[in-house]
Protein backbone atom coordinates (compact mmCIF):
# COMPACT_ATOMS: atom_id res chain seq x y z
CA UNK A 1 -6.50 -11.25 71.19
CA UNK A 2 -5.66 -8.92 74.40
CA UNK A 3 -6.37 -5.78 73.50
CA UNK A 4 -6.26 -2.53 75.67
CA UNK A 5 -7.22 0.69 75.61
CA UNK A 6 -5.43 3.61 77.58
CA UNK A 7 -6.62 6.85 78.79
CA UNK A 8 -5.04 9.79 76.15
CA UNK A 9 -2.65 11.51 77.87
CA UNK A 10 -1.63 14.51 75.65
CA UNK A 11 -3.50 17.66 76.39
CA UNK A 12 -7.31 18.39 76.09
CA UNK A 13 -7.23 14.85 74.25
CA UNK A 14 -11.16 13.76 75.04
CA UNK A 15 -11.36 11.27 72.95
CA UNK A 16 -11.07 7.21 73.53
CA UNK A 17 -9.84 4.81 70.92
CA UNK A 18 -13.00 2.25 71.76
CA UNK A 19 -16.42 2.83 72.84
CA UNK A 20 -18.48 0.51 74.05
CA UNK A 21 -20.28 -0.51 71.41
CA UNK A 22 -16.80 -1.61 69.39
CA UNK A 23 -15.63 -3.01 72.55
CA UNK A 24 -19.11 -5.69 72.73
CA UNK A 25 -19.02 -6.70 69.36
CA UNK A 26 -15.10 -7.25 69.82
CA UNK A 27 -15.70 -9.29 73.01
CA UNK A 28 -18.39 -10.89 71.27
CA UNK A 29 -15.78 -12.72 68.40
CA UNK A 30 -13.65 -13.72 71.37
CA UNK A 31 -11.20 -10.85 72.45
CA UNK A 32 -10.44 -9.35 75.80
CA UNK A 33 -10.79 -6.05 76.55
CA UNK A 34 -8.51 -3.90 78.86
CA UNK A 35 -9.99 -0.45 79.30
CA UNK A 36 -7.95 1.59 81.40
CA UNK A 37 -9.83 3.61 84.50
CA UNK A 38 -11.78 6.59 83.46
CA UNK A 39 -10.44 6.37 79.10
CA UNK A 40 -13.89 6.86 78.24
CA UNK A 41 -15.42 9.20 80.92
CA UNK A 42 -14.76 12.38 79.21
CA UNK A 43 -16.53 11.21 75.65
CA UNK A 44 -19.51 9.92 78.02
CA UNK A 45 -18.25 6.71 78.91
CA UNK A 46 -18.47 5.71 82.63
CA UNK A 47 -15.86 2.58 83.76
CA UNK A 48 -20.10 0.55 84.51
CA UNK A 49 -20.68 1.12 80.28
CA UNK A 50 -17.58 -1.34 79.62
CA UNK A 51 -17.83 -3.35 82.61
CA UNK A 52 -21.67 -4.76 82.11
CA UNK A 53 -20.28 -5.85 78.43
CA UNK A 54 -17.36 -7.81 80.04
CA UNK A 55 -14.07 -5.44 79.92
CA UNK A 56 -11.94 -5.65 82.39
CA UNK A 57 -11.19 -2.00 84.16
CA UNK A 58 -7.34 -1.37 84.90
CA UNK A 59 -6.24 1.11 87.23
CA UNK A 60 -3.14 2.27 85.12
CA UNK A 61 -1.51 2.49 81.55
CA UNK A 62 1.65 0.58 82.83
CA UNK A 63 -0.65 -2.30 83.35
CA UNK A 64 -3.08 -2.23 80.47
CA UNK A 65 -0.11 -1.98 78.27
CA UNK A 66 1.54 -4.72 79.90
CA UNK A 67 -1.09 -7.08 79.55
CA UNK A 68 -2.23 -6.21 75.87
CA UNK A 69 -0.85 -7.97 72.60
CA UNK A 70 -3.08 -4.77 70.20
CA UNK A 71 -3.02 -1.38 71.55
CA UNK A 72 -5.83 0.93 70.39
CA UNK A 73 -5.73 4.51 70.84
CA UNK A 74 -6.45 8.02 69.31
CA UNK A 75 -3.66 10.27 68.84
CA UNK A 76 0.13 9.37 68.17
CA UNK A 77 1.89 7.14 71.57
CA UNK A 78 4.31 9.57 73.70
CA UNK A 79 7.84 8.65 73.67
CA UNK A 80 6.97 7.20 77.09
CA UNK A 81 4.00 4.87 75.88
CA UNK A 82 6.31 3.57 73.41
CA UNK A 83 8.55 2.68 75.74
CA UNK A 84 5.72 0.25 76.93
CA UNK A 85 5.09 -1.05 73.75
CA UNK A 86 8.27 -3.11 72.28
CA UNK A 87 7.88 -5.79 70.68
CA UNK A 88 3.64 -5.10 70.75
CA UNK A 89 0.97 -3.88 68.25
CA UNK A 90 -0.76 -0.05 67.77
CA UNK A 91 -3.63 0.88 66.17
CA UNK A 92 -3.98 4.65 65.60
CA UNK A 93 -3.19 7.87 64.25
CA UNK A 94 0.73 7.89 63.42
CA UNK A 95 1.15 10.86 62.20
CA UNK A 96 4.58 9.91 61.57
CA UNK A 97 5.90 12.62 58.90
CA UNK A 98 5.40 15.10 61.19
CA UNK A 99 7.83 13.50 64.16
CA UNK A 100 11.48 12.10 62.78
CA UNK A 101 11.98 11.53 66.89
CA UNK A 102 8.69 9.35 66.99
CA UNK A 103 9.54 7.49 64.15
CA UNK A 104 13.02 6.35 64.92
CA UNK A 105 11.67 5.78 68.75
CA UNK A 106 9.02 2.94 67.04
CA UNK A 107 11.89 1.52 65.26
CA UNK A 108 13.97 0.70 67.54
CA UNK A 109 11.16 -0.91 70.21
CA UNK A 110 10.20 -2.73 66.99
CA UNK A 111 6.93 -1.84 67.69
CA UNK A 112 3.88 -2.68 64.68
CA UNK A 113 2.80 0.66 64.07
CA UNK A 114 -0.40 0.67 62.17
CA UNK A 115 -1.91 4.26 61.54
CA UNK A 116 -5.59 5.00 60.25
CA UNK A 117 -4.30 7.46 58.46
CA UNK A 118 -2.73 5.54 55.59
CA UNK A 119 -5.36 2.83 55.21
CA UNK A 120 -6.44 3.83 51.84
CA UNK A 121 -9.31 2.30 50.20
CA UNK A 122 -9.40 2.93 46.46
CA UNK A 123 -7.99 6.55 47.08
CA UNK A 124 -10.13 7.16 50.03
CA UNK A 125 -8.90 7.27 53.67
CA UNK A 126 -11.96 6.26 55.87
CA UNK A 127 -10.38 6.21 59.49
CA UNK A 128 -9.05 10.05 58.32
CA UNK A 129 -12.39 10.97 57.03
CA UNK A 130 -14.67 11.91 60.22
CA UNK A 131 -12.18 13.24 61.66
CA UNK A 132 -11.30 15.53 58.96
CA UNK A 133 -15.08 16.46 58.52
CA UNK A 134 -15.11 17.42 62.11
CA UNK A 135 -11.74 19.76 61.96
CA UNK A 136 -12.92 21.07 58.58
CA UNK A 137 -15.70 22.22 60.57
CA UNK A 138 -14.68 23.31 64.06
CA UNK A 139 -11.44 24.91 62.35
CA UNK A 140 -13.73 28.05 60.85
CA UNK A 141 -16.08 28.22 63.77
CA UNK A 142 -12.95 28.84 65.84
CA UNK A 143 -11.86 31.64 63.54
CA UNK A 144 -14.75 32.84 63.74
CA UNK A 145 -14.27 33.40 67.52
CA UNK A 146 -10.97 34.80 67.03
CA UNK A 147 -11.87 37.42 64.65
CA UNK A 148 -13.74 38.96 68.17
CA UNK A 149 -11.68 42.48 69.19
CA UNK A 150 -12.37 40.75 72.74
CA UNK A 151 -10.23 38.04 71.54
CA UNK A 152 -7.58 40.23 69.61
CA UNK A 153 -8.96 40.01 66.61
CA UNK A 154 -9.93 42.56 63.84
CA UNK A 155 -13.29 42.73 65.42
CA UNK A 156 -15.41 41.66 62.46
CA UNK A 157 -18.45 39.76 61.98
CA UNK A 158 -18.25 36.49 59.44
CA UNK A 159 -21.62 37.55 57.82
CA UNK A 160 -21.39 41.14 57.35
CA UNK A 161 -24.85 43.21 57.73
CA UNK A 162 -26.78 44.47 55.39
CA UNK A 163 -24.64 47.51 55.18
CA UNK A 164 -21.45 46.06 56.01
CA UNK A 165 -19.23 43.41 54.26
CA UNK A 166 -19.13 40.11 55.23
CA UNK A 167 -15.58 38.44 56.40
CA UNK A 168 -13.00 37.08 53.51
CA UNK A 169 -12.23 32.92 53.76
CA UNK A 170 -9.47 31.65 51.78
CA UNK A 171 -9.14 27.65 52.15
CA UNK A 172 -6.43 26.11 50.39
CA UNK A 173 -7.19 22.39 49.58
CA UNK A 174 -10.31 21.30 48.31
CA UNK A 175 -10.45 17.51 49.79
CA UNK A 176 -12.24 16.99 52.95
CA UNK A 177 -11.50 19.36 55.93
CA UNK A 178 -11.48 21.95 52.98
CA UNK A 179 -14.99 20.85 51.89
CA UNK A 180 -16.42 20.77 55.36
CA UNK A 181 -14.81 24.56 56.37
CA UNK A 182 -16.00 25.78 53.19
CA UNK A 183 -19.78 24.50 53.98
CA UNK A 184 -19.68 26.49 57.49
CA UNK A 185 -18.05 29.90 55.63
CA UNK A 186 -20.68 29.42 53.24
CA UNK A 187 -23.60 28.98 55.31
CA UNK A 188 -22.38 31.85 57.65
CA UNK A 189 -22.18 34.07 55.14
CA UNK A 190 -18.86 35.23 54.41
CA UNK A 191 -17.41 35.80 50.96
CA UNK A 192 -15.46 32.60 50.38
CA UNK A 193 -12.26 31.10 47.97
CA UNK A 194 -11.07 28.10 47.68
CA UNK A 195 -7.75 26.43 46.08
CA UNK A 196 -6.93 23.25 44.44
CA UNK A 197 -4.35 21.84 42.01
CA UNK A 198 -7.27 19.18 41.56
CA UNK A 199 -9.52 21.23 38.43
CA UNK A 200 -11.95 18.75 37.95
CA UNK A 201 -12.54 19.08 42.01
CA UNK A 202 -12.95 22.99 41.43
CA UNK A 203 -15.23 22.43 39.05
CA UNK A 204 -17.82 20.39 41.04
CA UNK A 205 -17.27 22.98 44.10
CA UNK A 206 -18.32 25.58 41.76
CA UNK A 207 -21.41 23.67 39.68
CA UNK A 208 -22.67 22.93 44.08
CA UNK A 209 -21.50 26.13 45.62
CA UNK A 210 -22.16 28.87 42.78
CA UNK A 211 -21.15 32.06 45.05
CA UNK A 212 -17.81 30.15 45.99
CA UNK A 213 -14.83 31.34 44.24
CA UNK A 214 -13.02 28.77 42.96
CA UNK A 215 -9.05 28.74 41.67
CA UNK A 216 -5.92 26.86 40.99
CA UNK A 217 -3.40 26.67 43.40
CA UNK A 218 -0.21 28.35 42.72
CA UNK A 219 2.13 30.64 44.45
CA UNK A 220 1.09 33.93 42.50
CA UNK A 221 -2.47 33.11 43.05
CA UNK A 222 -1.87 33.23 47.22
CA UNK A 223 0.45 36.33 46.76
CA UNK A 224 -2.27 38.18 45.16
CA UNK A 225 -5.17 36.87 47.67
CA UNK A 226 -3.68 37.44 51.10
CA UNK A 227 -4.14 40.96 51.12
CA UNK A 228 -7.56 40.84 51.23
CA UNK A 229 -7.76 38.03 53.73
CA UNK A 230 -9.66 38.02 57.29
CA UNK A 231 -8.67 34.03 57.40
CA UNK A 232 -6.96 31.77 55.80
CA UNK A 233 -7.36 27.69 56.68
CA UNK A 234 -4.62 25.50 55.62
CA UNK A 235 -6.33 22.68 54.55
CA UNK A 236 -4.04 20.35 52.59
CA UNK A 237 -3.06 16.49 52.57
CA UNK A 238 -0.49 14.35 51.02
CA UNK A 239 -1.82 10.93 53.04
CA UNK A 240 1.45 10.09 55.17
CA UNK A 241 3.38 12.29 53.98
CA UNK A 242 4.27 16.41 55.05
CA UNK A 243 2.16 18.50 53.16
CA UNK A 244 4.28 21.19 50.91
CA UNK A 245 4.70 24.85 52.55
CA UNK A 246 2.05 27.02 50.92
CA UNK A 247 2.50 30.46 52.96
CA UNK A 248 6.46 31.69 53.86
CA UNK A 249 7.21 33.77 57.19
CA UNK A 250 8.12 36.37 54.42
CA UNK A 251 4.09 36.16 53.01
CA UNK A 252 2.63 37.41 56.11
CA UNK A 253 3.96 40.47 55.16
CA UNK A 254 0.95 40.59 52.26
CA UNK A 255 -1.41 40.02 54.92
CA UNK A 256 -3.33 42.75 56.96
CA UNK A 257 -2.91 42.45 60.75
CA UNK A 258 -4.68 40.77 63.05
CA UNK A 259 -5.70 38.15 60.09
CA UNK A 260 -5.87 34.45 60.95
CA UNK A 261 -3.74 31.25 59.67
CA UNK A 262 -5.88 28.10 60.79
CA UNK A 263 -3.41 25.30 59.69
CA UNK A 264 -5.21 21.88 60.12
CA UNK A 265 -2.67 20.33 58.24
CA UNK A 266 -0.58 20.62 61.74
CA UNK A 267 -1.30 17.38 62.34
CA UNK A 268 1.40 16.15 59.41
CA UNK A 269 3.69 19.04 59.91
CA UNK A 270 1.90 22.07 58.52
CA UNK A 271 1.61 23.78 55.51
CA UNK A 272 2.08 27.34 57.15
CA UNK A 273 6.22 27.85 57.34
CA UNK A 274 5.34 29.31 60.45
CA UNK A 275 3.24 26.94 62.21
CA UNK A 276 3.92 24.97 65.36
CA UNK A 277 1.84 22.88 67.55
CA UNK A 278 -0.79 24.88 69.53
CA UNK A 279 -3.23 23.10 72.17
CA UNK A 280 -6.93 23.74 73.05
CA UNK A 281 -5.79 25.25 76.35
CA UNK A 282 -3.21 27.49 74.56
CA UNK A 283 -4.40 27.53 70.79
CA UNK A 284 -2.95 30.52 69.53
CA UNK A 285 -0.05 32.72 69.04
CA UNK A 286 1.20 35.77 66.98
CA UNK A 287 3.60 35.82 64.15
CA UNK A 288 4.53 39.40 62.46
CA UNK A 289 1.05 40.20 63.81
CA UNK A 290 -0.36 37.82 62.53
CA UNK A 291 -2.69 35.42 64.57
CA UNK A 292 -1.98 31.63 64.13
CA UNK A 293 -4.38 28.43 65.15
CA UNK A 294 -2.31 25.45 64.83
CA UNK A 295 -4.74 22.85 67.14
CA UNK A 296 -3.14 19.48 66.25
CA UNK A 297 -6.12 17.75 67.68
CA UNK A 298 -9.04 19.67 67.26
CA UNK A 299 -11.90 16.94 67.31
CA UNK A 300 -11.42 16.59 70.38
CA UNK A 301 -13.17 19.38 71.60
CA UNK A 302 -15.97 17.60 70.79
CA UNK A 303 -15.07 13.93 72.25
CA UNK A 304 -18.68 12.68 72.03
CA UNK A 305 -19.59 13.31 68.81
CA UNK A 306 -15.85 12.73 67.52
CA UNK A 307 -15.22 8.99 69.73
CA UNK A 308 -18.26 7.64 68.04
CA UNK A 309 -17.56 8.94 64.36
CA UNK A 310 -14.36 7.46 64.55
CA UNK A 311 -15.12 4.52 66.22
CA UNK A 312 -17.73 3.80 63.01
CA UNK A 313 -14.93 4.05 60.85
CA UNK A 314 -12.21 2.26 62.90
CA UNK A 315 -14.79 -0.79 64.46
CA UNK A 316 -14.57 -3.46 60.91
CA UNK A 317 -10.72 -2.73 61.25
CA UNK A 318 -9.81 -3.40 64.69
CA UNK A 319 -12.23 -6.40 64.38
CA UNK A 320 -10.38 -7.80 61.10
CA UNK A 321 -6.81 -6.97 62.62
CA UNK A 322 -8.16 -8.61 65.68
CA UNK A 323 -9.47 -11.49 64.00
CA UNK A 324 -6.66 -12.07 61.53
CA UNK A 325 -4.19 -11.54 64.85
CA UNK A 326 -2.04 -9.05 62.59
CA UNK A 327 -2.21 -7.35 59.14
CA UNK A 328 -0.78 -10.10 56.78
CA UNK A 329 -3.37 -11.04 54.19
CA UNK A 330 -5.20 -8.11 54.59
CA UNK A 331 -4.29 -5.82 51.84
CA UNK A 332 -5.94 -2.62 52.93
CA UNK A 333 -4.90 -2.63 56.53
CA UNK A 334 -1.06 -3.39 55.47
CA UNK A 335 -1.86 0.25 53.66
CA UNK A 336 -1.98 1.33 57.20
CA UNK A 337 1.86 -0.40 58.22
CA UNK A 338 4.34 2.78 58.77
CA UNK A 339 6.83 0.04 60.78
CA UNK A 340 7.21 -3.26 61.75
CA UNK A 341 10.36 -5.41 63.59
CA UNK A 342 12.74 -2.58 63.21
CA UNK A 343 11.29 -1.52 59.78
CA UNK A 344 10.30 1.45 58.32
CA UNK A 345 7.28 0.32 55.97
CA UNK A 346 5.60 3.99 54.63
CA UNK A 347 7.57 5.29 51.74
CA UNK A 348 6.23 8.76 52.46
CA UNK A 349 7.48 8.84 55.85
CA UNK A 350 10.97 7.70 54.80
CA UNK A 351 10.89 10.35 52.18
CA UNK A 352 10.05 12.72 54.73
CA UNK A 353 12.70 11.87 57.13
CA UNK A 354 15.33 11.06 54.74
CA UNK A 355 15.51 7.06 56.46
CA UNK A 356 15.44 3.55 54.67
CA UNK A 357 12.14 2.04 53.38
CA UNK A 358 11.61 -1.39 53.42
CA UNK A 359 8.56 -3.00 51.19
CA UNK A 360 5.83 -4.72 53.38
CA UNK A 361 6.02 -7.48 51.29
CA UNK A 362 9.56 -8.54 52.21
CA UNK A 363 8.78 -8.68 55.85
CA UNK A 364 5.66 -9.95 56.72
């Protein structure tokens, strides 16, 4: 199979859908690989790291894409990438409930969108995972920042002193990103509460983190804990599908100024009425006071350490998608199938749009 590999074009996007390593062992079980000048350079990848394993180096997207049957990338194609790729193959993060425009564009270049999002394994999403670890992570440390007076924020410390209180961390959603900001809050010091609708998930955050407060998820319970709040991460997934809206414009009126909404869930749509897409360059804005962080691709601020997490998790598929020349037969990666010839194959996304679904089953 042709496969090719463009340079991300959104902005502050450091990451590259294949490192070399995935690329050799890809080229070793017969593919090509078209690497487009300079994808990799900003996750540490010169043009000589793919070249000496036998990629070829193109000099611009129109080309790679023109010349690949399987597109690998990152983040979610720009309506002007998918006007490159009718009739072709992509392999990537979708994101497709968050963008009824990006959705309907797919459809109609009947374009094979496959997004490592949805591949679930047994209940487990392993091409969201890393990634999620990583945002989970950088998310608080970035509050953390924020909370500076230098950067307009209430000028507190996460940890307290020993005569002084330590910051107040609510994270709503206990899966993944939630786990990984709550470890940082945690080990920084500051006095931390978390929210689930999943008790039996509470419970095994509270038997590992005893000093963690731990509660069920409902409207009253956020009314009643936003007062007290220095920052607040929105932390919550529905795989494929928008996440529901957990804090109203009219509940940052509980909130005391200059507090922080860090919605990670931006990615889907958010789970902040409030939030909109924010970039590294620009990440925040105010709302009612009210400082939001709505970074839809905050790995990337880390491309070296993020390219070759997710390249772990996304190498065995690419190979079997690769090797199988599509998705039929392969149970888990059809999980990943949002559309195909014209179809709309994730029922969550359909939901979330209010378009048809059509059963993978019937089409491939």
């Amino acid at each position: 199979m042709k496969i090719g590999v463009p340079k991300e074009i959104i902005p502050q996007e450091y990451r590259v859908g294949i490192n070399p390593e995935t690329a050799q062992i890809l080229i070793e079980n017969g593919h090509e690989l078209f690497i487009q000048d300079g994808a990799g350079s900003d996750s540490g990848y010169e043009n000589a790291d793919y070249q000496k394993i036998g990629c070829s180096i193109i000099n611009n997207a129109e080309d790679v894409f023109g010349i690949s049957e399987l597109i690998v990338k990152v983040k979610e194609p720009s309506f002007e990438e998918v006007e490159l790729l009718k009739d072709k193959t992509i392999f990537t993060y979708l994101h497709l409930s968050s963008s009824k425009e990006l959705t309907k564009k797919l459809l109609e270049h009947h374009v094979t969108g496959i997004a490592y999002e949805t591949v679930d394994i047994n209940g487990e999403l392993p091409m969201l995972k890393p990634m999620s670890e990583i945002a989970g992570r950088l998310s608080l440390l970035d509050c953390i920042s924020l909370l500076k007076k230098n950067n307009q924020g209430k000028g507190k410390l996460i940890s307290g002193t020993s005569l002084a209180d330590p910051a107040n961390v609510l994270i709503l959603g206990a899966g993944i990103v939630g786990v990984n900001a709550l470890e940082m809050s945690v080990g920084l010091g500051a006095n931390t509460t978390i929210l689930d609708i999943n008790e039996s998930r509470l419970n095994d955050i509270k038997t590992q983190y005893p000093q963690v407060h731990t509660l069920i998820s409902t409207s009253e319970t956020i009314n009643n804990l936003l007062p007290k709040m220095d920052i607040v991460i929105g932390a919550v997934l529905t795989a494929g599908a928008k996440p529901p809206t957990l804090i109203t414009k009219e509940m940052l009126k509980l909130m005391q100024s200059k507090s922080i909404l860090s919605d990670v869930s931006i990615d889907q749509g958010g789970c902040f009425e409030t939030s909109k897409p924010t970039t590294h360059d620009n990440p925040t804005y105010d709302v009612d006071n009210i400082i939001h962080y709505c970074v839809k691709n905050i790995p990337s601020a880390v491309p070296f350490t993020a390219t070759n997490a997710l390249n772990e998790a996304t190498k065995p598929f690419i190979l079997r998608l690769a090797n199988n020349n599509g998705v039929k037969g392969d149970s888990e990666l059809t999980m990943g199938l949002n559309t195909h010839k014209g179809f709309l194959t994730n029922k969550e996304v359909a939901v979330a749009h209010d378009l048809d679904y059509t059963d993978s089953d019937k089409i491939l």
